[in-house]
Each structure stands twice: as structure tokens, then as C-alpha cells.
N, C-alpha and C. Protein backbone atom coordinates (compact mmCIF):
# COMPACT_ATOMS: atom_id res chain seq x y z
N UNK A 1 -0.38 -2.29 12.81
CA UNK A 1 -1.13 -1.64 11.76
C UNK A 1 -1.20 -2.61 10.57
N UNK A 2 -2.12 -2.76 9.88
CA UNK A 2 -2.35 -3.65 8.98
C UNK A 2 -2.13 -2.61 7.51
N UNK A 3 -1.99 -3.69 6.58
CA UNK A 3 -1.50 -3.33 5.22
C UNK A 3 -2.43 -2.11 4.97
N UNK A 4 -3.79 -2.53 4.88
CA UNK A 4 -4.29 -1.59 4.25
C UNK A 4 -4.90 -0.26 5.16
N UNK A 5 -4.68 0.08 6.52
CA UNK A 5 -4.28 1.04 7.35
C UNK A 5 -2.71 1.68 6.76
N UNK A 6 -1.79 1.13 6.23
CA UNK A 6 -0.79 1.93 6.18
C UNK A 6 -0.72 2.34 4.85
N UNK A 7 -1.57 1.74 4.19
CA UNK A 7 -1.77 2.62 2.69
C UNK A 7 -2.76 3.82 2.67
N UNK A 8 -3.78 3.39 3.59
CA UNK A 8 -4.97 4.40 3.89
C UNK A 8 -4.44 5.52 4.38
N UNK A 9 -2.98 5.50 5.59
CA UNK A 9 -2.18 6.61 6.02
C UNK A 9 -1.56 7.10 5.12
N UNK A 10 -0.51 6.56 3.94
CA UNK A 10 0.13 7.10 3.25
C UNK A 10 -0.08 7.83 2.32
N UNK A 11 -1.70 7.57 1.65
CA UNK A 11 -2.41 8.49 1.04
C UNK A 11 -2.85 9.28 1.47
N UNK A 12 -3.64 9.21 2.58
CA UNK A 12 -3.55 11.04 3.15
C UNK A 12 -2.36 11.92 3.17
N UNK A 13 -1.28 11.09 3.90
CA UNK A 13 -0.11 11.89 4.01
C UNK A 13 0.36 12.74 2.58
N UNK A 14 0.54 11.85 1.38
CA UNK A 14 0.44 12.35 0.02
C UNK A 14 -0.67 13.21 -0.19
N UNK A 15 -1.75 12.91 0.24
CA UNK A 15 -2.53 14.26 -0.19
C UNK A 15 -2.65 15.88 0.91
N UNK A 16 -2.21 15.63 1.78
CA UNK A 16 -1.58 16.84 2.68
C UNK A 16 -0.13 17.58 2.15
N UNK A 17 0.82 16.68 1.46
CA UNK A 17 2.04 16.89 1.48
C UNK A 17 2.20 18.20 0.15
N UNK A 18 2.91 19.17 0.31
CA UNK A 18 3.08 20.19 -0.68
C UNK A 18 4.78 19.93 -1.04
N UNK A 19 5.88 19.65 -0.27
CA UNK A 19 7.03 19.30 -0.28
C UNK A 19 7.59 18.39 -1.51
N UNK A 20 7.99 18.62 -2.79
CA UNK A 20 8.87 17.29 -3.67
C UNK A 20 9.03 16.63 -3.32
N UNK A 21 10.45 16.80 -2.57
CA UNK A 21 10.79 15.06 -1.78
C UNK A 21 10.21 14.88 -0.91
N UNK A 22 9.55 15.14 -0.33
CA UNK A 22 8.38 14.27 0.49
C UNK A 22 7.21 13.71 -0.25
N UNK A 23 6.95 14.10 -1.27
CA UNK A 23 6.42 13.79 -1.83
C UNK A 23 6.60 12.65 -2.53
N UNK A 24 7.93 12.67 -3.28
CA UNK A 24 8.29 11.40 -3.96
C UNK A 24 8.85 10.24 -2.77
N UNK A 25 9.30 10.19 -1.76
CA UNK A 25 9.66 9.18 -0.37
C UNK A 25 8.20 8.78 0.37
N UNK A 26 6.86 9.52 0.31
CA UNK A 26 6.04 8.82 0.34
C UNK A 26 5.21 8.07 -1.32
N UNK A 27 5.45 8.67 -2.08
CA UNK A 27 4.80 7.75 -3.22
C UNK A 27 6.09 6.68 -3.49
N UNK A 28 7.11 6.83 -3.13
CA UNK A 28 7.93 5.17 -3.17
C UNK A 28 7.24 4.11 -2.07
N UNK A 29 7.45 4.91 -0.71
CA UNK A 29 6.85 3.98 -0.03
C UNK A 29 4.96 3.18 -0.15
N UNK A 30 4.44 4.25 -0.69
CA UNK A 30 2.92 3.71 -1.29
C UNK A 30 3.14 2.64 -2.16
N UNK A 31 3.85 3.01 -2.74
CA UNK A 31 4.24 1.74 -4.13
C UNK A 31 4.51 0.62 -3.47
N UNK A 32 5.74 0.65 -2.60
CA UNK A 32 6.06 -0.67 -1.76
C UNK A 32 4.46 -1.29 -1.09
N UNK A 33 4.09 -0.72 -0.17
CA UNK A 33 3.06 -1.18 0.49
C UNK A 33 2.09 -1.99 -0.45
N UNK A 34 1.16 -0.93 -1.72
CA UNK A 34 0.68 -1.31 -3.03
C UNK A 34 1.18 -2.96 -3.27
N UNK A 35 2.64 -3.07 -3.76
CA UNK A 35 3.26 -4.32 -4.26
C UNK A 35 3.28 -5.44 -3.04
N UNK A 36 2.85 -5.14 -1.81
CA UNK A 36 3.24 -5.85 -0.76
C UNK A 36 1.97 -6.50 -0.20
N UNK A 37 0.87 -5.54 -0.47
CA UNK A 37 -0.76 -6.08 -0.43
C UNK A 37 -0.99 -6.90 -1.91
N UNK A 38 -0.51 -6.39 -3.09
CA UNK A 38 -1.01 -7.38 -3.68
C UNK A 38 0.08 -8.63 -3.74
N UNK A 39 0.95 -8.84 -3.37
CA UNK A 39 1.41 -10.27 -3.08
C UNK A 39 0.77 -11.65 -1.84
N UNK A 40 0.52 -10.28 -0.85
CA UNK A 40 -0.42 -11.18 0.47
C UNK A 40 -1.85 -11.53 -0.18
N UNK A 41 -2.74 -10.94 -1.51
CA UNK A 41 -3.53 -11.13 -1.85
C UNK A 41 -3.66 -12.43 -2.37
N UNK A 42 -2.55 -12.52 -3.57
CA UNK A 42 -1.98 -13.32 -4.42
C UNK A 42 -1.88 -14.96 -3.60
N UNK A 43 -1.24 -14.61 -2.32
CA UNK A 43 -0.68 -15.44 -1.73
C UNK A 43 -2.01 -16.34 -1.10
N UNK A 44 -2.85 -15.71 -0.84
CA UNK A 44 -4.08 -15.32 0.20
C UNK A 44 -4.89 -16.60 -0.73
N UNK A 45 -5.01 -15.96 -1.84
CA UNK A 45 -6.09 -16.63 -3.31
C UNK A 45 -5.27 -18.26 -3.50
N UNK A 46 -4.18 -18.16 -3.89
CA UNK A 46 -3.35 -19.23 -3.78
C UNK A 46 -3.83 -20.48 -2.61
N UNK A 47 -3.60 -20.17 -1.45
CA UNK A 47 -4.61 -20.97 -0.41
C UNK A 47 -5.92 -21.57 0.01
N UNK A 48 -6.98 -20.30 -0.59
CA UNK A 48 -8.20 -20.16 -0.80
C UNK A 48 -8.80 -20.25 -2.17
N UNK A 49 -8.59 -20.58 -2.97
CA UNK A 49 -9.13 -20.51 -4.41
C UNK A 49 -9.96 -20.34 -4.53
N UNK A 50 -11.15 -21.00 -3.74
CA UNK A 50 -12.34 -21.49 -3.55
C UNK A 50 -13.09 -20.20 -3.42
N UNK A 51 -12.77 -19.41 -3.15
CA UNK A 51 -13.35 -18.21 -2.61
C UNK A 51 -13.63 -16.96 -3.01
N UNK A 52 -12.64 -17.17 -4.56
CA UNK A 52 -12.66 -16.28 -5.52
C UNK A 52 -14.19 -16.23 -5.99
């Protein structure tokens, strides 16, 4: 599954979810994913400059 498939899942899941802590254990994990795509971005641009 690619980054932005598992953010695309985790936001549905958050928007189905009625539960607190489920609620807050998927918006931690969104956050992670979030911080984890924009580093591969970062990283991505870094290589490619050119392309910006």
C-alpha cells in the first residue's frame, strides 16, 4: 500500500469512527503517515529539483 492509499484509508476510517479513542489512535496515526509523506516529498524534491 502506498503512502497516500494509507492516508486515503485512515481518513475514511476517521470519518466513520464515533469511538474517542479510536478516534484519537487513528488521528495519531494520520499525523504519522501526514509527517512521513511529507518527508518522502521533501526527499523526492531534494533529488529532482528540476521539477518543481
Amino acid at each position: 500500500m502506498t503512502i497516500y492509499d494509507h492516508i486515503q484509508q485512515l481518513r475514511a476510517e476517521l470519518s466513520a469512527s464515533c469511538d474517542a479513542k479510536e478516534i484519537q489512535r487513528i488521528e495519531a496515526q494520520l499525523k504519522a503517515a501526514l509527517i512521513e509523506q511529507a518527508l518522502l516529498e521533501k526527499a523526492f524534491d531534494a533529488w529532482f529539483p528540476d521539477l518543481e
